[in-house]
N, C-alpha and C. Protein backbone atom coordinates (compact mmCIF):
# COMPACT_ATOMS: atom_id res chain seq x y z
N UNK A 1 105.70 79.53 78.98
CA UNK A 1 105.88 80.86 79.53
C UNK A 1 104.88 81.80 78.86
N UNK A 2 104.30 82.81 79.99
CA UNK A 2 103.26 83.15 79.53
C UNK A 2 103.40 84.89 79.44
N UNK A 3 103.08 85.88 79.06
CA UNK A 3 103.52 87.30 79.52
C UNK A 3 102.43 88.13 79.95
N UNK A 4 101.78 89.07 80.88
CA UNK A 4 100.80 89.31 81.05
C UNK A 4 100.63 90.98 81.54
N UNK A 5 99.71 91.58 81.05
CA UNK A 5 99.80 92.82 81.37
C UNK A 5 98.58 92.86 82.19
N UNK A 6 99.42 93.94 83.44
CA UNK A 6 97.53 93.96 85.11
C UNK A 6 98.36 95.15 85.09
N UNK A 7 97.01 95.92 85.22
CA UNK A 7 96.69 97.30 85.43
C UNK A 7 95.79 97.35 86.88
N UNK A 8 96.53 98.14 87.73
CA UNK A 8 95.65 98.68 88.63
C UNK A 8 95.36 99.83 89.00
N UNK A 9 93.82 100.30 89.27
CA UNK A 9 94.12 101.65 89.19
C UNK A 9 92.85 101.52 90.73
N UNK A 10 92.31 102.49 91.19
CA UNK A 10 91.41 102.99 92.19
C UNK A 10 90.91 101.41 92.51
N UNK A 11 91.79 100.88 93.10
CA UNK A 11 91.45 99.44 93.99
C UNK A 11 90.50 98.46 92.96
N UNK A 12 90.60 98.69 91.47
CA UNK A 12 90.24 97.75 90.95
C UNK A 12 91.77 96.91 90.09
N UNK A 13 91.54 95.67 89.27
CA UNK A 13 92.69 95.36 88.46
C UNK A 13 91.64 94.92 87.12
N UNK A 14 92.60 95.14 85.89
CA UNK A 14 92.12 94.45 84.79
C UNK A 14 93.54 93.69 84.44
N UNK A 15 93.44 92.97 83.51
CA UNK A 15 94.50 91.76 83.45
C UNK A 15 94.46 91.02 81.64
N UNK A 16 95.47 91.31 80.95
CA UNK A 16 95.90 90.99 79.81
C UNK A 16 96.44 90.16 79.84
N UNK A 17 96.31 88.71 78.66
CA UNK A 17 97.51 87.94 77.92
C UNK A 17 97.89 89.30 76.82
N UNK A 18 99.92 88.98 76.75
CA UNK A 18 100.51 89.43 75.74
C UNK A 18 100.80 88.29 74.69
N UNK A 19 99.76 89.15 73.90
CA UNK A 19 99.91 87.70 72.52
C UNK A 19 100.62 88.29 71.24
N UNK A 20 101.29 88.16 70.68
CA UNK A 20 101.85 88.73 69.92
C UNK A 20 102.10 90.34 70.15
N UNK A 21 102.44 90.85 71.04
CA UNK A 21 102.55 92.44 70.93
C UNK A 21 100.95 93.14 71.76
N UNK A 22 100.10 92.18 71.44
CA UNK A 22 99.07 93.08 71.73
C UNK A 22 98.33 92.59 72.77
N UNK A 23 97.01 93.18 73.48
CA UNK A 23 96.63 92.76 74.64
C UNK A 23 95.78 91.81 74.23
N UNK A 24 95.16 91.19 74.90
CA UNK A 24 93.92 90.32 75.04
C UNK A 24 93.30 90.13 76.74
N UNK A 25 91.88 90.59 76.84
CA UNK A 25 91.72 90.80 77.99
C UNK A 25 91.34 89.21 78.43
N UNK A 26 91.54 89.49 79.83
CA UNK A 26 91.05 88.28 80.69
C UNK A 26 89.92 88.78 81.06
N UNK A 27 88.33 87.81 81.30
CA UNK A 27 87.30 88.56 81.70
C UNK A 27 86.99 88.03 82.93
N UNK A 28 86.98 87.84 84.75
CA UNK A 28 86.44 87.43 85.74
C UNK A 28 85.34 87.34 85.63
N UNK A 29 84.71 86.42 85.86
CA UNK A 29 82.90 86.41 86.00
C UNK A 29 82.39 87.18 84.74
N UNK A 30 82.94 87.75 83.49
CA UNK A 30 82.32 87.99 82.48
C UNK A 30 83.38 89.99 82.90
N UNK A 31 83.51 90.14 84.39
CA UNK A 31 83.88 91.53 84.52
C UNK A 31 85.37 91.49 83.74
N UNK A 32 85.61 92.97 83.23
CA UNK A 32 86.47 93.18 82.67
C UNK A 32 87.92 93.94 83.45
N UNK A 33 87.16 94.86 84.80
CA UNK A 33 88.31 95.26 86.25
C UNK A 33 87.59 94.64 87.59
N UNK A 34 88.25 93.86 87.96
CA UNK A 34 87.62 93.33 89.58
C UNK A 34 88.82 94.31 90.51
N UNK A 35 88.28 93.57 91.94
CA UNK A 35 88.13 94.10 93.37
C UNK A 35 89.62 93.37 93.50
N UNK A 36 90.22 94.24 93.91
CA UNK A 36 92.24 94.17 93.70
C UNK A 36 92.25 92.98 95.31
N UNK A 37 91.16 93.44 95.51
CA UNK A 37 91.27 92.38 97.17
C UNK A 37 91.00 90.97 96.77
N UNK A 38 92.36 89.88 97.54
CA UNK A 38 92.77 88.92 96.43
C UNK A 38 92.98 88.16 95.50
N UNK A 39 93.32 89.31 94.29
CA UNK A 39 93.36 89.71 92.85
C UNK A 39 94.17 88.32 92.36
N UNK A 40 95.35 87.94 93.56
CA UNK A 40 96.39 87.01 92.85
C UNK A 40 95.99 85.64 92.92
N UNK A 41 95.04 85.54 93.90
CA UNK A 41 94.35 84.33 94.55
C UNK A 41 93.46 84.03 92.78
N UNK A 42 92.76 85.13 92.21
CA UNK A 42 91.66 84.93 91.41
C UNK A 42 92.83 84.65 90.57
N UNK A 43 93.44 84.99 90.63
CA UNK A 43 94.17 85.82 88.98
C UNK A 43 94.93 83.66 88.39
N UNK A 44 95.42 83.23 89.60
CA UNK A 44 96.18 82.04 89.08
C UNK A 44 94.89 81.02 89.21
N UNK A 45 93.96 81.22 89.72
CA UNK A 45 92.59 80.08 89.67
C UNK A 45 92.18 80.18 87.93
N UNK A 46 92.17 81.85 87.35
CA UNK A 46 91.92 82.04 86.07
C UNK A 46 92.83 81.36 84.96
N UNK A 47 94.08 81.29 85.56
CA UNK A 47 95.03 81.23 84.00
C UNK A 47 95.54 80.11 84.36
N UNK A 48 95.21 79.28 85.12
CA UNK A 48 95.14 77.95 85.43
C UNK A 48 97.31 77.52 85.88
N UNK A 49 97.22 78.32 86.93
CA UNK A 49 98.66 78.84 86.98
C UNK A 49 99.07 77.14 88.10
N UNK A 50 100.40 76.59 87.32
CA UNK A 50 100.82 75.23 88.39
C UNK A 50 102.04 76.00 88.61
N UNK A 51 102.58 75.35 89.82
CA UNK A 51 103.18 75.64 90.85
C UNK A 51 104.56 75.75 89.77
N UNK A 52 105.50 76.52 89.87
CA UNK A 52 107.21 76.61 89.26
C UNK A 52 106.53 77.47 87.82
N UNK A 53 105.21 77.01 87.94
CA UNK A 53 105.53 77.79 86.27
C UNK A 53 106.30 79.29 86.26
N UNK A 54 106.67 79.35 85.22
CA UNK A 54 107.41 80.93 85.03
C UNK A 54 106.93 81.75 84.26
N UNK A 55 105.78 83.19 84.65
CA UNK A 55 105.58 84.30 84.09
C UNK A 55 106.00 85.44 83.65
N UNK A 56 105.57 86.19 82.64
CA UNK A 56 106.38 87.43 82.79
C UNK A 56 104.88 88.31 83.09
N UNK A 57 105.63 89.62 83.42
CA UNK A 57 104.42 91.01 83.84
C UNK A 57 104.61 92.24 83.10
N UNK A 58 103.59 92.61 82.76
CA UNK A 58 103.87 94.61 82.88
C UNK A 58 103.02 95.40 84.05
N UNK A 59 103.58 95.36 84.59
CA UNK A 59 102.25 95.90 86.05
C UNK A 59 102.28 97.04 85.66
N UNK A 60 101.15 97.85 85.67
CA UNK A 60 100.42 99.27 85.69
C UNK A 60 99.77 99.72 86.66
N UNK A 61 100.18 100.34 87.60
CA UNK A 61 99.34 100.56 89.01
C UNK A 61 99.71 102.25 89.53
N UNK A 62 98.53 102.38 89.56
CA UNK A 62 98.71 103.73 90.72
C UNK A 62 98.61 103.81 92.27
N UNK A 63 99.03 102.65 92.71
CA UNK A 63 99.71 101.95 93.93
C UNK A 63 100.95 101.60 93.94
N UNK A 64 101.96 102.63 94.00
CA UNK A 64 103.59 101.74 94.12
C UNK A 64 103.39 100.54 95.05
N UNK A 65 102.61 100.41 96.06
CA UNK A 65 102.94 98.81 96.22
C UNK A 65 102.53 97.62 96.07
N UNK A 66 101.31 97.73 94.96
CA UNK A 66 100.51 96.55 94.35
C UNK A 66 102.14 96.00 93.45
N UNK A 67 102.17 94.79 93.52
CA UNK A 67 103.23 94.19 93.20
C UNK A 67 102.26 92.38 92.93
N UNK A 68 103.69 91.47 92.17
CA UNK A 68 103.34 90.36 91.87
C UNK A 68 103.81 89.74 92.91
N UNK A 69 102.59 88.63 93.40
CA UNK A 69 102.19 87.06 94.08
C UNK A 69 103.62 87.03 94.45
N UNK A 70 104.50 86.84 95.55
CA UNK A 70 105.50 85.77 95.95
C UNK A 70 105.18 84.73 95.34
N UNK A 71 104.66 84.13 95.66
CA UNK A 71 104.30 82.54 95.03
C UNK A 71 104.52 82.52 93.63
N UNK A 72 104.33 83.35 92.90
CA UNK A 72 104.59 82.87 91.27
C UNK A 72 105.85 83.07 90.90
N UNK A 73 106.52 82.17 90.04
CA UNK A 73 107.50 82.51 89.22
C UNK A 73 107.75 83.34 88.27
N UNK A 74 108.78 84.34 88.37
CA UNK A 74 108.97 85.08 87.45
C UNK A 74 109.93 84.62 86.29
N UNK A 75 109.54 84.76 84.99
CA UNK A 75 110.53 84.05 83.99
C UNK A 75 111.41 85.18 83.94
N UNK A 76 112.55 84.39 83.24
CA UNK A 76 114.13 84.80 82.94
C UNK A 76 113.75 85.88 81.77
N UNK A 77 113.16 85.93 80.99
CA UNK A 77 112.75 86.42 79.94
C UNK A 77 111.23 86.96 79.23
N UNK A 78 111.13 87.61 78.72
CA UNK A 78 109.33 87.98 78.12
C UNK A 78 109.25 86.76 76.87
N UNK A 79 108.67 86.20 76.63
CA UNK A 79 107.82 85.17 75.71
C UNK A 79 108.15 86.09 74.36
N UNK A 80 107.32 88.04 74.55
CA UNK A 80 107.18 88.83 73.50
C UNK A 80 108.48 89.25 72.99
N UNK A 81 108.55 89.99 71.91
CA UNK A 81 109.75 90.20 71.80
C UNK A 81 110.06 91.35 71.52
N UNK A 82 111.15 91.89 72.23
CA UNK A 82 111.77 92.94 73.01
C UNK A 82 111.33 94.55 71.67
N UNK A 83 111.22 94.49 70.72
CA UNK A 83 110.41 95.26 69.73
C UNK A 83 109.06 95.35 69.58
N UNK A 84 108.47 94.33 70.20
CA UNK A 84 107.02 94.54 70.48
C UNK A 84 106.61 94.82 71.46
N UNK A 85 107.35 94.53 72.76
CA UNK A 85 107.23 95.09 73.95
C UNK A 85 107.43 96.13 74.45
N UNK A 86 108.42 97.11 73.15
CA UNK A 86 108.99 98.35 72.55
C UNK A 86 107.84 98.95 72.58
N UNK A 87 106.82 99.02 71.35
CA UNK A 87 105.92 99.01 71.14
C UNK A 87 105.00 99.16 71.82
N UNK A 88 104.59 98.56 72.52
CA UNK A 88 103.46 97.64 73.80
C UNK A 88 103.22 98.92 74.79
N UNK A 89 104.39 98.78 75.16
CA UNK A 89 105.39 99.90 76.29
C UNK A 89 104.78 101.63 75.77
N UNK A 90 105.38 101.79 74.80
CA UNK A 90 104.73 103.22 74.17
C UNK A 90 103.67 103.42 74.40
N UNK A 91 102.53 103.05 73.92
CA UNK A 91 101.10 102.60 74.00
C UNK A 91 100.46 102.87 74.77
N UNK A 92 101.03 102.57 76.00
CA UNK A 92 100.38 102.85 77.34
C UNK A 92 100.10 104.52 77.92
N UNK A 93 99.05 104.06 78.10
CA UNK A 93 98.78 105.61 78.85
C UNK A 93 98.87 105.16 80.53
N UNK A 94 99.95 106.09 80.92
CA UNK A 94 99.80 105.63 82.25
C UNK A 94 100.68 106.67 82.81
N UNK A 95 99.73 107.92 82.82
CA UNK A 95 99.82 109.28 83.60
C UNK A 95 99.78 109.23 84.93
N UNK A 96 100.72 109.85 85.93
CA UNK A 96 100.01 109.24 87.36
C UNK A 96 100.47 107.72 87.77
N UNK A 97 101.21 106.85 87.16
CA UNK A 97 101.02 105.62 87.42
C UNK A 97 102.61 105.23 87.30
N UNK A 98 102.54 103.99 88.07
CA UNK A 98 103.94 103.37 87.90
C UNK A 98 104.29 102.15 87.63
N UNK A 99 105.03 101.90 86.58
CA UNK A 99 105.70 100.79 85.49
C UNK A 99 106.19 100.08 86.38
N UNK A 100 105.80 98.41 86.29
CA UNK A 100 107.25 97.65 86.86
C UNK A 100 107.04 96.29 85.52
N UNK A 101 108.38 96.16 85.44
CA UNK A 101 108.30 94.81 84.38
C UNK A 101 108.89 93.57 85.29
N UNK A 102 108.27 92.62 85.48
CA UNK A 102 109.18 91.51 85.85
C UNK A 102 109.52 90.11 84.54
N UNK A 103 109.97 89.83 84.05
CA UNK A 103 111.52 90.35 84.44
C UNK A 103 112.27 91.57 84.34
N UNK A 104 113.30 92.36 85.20
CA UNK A 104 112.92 94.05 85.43
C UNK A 104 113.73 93.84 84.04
N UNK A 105 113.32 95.04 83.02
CA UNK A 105 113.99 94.85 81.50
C UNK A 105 114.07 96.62 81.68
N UNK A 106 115.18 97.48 82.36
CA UNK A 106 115.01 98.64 82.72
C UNK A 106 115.16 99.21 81.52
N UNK A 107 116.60 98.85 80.34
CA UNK A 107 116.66 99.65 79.28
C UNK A 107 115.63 99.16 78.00
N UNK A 108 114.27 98.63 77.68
CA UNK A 108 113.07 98.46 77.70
C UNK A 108 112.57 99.73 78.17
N UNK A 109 112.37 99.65 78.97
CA UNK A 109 111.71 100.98 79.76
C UNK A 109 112.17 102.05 79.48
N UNK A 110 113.58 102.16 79.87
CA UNK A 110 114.16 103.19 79.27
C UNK A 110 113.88 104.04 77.77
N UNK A 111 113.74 102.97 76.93
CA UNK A 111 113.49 103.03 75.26
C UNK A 111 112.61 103.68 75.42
N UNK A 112 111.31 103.09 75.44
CA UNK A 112 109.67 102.52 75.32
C UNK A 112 109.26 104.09 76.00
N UNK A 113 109.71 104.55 76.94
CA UNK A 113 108.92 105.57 77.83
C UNK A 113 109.50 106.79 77.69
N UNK A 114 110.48 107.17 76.91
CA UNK A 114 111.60 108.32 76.87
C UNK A 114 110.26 109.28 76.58
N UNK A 115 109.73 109.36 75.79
CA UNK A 115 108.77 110.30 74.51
C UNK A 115 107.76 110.63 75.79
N UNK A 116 107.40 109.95 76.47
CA UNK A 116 106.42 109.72 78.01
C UNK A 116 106.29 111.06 78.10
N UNK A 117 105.17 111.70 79.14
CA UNK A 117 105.98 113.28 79.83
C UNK A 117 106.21 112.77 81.22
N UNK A 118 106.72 113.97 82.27
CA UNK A 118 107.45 113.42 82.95
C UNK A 118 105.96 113.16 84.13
N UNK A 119 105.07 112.86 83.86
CA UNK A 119 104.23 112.32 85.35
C UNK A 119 104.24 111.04 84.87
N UNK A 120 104.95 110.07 84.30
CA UNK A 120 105.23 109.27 83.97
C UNK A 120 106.28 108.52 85.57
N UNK A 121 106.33 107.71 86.20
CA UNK A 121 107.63 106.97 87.20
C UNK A 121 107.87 105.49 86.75
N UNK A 122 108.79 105.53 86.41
CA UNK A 122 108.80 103.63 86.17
C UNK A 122 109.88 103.61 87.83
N UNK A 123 108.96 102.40 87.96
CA UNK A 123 109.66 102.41 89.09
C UNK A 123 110.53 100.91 88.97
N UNK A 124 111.78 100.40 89.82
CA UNK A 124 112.51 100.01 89.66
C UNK A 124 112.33 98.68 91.17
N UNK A 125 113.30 97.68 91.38
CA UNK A 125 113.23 97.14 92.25
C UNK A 125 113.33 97.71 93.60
N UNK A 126 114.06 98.41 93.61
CA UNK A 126 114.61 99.47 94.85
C UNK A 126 114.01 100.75 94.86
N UNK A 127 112.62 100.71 94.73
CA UNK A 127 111.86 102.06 95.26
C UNK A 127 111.81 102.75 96.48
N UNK A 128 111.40 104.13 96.76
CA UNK A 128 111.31 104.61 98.00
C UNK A 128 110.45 105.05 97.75
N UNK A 129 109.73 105.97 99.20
CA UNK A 129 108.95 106.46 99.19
C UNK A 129 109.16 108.38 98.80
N UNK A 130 111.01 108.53 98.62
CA UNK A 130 110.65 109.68 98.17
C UNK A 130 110.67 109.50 96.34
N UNK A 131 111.02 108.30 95.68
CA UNK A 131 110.06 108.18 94.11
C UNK A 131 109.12 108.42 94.03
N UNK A 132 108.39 108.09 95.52
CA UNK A 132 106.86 108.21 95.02
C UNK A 132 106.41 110.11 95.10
N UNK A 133 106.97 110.76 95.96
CA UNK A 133 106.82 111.94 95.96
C UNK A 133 107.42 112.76 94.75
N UNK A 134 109.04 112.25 94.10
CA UNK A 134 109.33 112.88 92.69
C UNK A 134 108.06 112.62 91.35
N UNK A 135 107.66 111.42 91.58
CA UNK A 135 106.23 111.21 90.88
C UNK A 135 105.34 112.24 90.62
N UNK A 136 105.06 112.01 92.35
CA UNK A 136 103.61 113.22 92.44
C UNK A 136 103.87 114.74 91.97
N UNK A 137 105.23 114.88 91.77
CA UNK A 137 105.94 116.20 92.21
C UNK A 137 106.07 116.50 90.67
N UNK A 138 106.19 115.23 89.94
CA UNK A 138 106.54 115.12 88.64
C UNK A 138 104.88 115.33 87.59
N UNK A 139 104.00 115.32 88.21
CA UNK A 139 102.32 115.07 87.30
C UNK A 139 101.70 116.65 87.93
N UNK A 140 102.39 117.42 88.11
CA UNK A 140 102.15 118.61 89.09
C UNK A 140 100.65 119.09 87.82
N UNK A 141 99.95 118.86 86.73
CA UNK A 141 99.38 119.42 85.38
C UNK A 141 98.22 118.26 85.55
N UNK A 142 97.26 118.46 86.36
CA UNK A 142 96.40 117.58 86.14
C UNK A 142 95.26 117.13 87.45
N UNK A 143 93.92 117.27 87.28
CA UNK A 143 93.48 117.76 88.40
C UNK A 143 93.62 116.21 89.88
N UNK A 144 93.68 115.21 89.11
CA UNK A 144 94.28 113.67 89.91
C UNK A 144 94.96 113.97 90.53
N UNK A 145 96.41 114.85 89.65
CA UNK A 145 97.70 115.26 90.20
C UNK A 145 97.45 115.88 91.83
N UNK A 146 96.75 117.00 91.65
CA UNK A 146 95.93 118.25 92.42
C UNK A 146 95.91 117.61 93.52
N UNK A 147 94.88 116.42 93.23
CA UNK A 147 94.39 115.81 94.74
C UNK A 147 95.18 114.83 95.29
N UNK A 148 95.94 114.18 94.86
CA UNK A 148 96.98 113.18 95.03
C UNK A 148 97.93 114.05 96.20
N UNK A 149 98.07 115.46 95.73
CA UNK A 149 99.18 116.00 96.31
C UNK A 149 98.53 116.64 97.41
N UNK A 150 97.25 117.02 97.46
CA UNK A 150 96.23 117.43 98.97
C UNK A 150 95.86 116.30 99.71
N UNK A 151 95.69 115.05 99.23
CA UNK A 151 95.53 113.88 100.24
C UNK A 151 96.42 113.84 100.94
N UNK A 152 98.17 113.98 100.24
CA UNK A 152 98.96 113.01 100.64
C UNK A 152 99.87 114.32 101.97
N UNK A 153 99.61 115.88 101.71
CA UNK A 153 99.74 116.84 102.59
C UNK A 153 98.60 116.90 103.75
N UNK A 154 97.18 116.18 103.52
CA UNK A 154 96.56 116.05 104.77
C UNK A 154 96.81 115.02 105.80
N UNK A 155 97.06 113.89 105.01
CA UNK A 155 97.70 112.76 105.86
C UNK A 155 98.56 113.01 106.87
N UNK A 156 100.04 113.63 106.06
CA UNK A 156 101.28 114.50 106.59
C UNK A 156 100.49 115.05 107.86
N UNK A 157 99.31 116.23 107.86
CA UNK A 157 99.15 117.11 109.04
C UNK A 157 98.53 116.05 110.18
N UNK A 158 97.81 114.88 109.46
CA UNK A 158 96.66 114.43 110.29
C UNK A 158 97.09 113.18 111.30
């Protein structure tokens, strides 16, 4: 069992082993963020992923719906341990962005992100699309914020 932290942000992904608490990057072709367009296809050719194995995740994405492979197994448990993932969790800068752990470890999250400010969303198995607007509604301090919230009111008119 393996634990892995993917970050996605503006249609790229970068992709961590969790080795003791801390990251270690995966590098594609030597790149350090590739082209999110089939990220999962690359991602199990890289870590040499067989069929049943069981992973764990920290997804980081400013896409609520970049999510993990159907096809892979999610483990029962994180490999790391639940104080380093404590840890791990803190660490993160991820303004604008939304948390998912598989396996979902909510009071983890809960812990790990309290100190957060609130443009912070961990999002949960059962998201909507108005989380995603308490989000946007929630990072209101920040010029990303700004445009996030004029894209997503031009769309609305357009």
């Amino acid at each position: 069992m393996t634990d892995f932290y993917v970050e996605s942000k503006n249609c790229k992904v970068r992709t961590c082993r969790v080795i003791e608490g801390e990251l270690e990057d995966i590098r594609f072709s030597g790149e350090l963020w590739i082209d999110s367009a089939n990220f999962w296809e690359q991602f199990k050719r890289k870590v040499e992923y067989i069929e049943n194995e069981r992973l764990a995740f920290i997804i980081v994405s400013d896409d609520e719906v970049f999510d993990v492979d159907p096809d892979i197994c999610i483990a029962d448990d994180f490999a790391t341990g639940k104080s380093e993932l404590n840890r791990l969790l803190a660490q993160i800068d991820a303004i604008s962005s939304f948390i998912k752990l598989y396996p979902n470890l909510s009071e983890i999250l809960t812990v790990a992100l309290s100190d957060k400010p609130e443009a912070l969303y961990v999002m949960e198995d059962d998201s909507t699309s108005e989380a995603k607007s308490n989000a946007i509604e929630g990072c209101s301090n920040g010029l990303q914020a700004h445009y996030l919230k004029k894209t997503n009111e031009l769309k609305k008119e357009g």
